[in-house]
Protein backbone atom coordinates (compact mmCIF):
# COMPACT_ATOMS: atom_id res chain seq x y z
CA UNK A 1 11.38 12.88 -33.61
CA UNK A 2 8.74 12.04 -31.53
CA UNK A 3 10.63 11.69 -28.37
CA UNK A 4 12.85 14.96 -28.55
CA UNK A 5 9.23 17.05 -28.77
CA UNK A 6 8.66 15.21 -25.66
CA UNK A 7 11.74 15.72 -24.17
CA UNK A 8 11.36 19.75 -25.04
CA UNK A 9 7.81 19.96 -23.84
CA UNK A 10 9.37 18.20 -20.40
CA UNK A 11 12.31 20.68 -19.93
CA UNK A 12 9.68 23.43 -20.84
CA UNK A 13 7.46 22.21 -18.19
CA UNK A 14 10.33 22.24 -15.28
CA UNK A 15 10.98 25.60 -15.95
CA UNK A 16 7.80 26.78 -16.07
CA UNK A 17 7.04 25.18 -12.66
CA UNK A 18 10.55 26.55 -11.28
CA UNK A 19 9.57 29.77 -12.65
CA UNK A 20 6.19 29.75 -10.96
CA UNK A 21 7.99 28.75 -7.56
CA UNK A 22 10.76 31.65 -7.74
CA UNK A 23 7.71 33.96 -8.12
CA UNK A 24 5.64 32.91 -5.15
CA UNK A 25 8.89 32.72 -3.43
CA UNK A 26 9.81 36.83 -3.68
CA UNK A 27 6.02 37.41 -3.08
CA UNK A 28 4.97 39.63 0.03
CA UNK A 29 8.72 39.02 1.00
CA UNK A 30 8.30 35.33 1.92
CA UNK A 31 12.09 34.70 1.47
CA UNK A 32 13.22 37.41 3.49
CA UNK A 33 10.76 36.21 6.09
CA UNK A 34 12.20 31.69 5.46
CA UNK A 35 15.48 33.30 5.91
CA UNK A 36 15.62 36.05 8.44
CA UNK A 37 17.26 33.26 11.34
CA UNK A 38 19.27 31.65 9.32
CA UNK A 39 22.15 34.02 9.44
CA UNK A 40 21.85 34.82 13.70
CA UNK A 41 22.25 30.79 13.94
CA UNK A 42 25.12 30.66 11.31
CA UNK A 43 26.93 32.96 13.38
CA UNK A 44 26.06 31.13 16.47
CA UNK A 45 27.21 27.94 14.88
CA UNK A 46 30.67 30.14 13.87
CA UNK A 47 31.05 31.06 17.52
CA UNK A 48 30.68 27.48 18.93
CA UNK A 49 33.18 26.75 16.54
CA UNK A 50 36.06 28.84 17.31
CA UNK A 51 35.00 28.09 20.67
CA UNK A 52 35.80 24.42 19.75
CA UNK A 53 38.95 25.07 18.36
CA UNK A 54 37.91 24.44 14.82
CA UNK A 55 39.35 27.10 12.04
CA UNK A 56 37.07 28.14 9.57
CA UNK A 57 38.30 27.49 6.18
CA UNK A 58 36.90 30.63 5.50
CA UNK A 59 34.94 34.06 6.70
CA UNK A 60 31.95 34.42 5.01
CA UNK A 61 28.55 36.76 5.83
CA UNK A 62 25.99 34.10 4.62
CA UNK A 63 24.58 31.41 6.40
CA UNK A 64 26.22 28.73 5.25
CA UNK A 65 29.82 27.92 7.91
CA UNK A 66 32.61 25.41 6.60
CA UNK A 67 35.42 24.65 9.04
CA UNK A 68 38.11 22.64 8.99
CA UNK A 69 37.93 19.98 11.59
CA UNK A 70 40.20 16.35 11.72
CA UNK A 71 39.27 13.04 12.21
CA UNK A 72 38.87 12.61 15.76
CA UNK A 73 37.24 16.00 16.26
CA UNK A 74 34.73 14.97 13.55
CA UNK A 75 34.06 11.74 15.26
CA UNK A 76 33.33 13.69 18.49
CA UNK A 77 31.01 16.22 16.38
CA UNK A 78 28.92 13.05 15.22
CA UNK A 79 27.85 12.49 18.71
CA UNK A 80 25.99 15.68 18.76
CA UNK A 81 25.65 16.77 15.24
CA UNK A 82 24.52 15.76 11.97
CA UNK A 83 26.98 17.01 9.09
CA UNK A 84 27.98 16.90 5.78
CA UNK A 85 31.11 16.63 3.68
């Protein structure tokens, strides 16, 4: 019994702490100010992309950019880049 209280008291604590952190976040428009580049580089990255001759896998207005590259062009992007997959 004892540990699910402190299992509930635990998962009450991360939320309260997330909670806290979402506030702060939206205060005095802090995440509008974090995130106001990210979308000009996105697009930049887009650009060098088609510019590359690698498709995106699909058009998107955010700032995250997923295309579709093959082995040997991802082996040339390592040089350069650091990616994930």
């Amino acid at each position: 019994m004892t540990t699910i209280i402190k299992h509930h008291v635990a998962l009450l604590a991360k939320g309260r702490l997330l909670g806290i952190q979402f506030d702060e976040l939206f205060k005095d428009k802090l995440y509008q100010t974090i995130g106001k580049d990210a979308i000009p580089y996105a697009n930049q990255i887009r650009l060098a992309c088609k510019n590359a001759s690698l498709p995106l896998y699909f058009e998107n207005p955010t700032n995250q950019v997923f295309c579709i590259a093959n082995d040997d062009q991802m082996k040339k992007l390592a040089q350069k880049v650091i990616f994930s997959y």
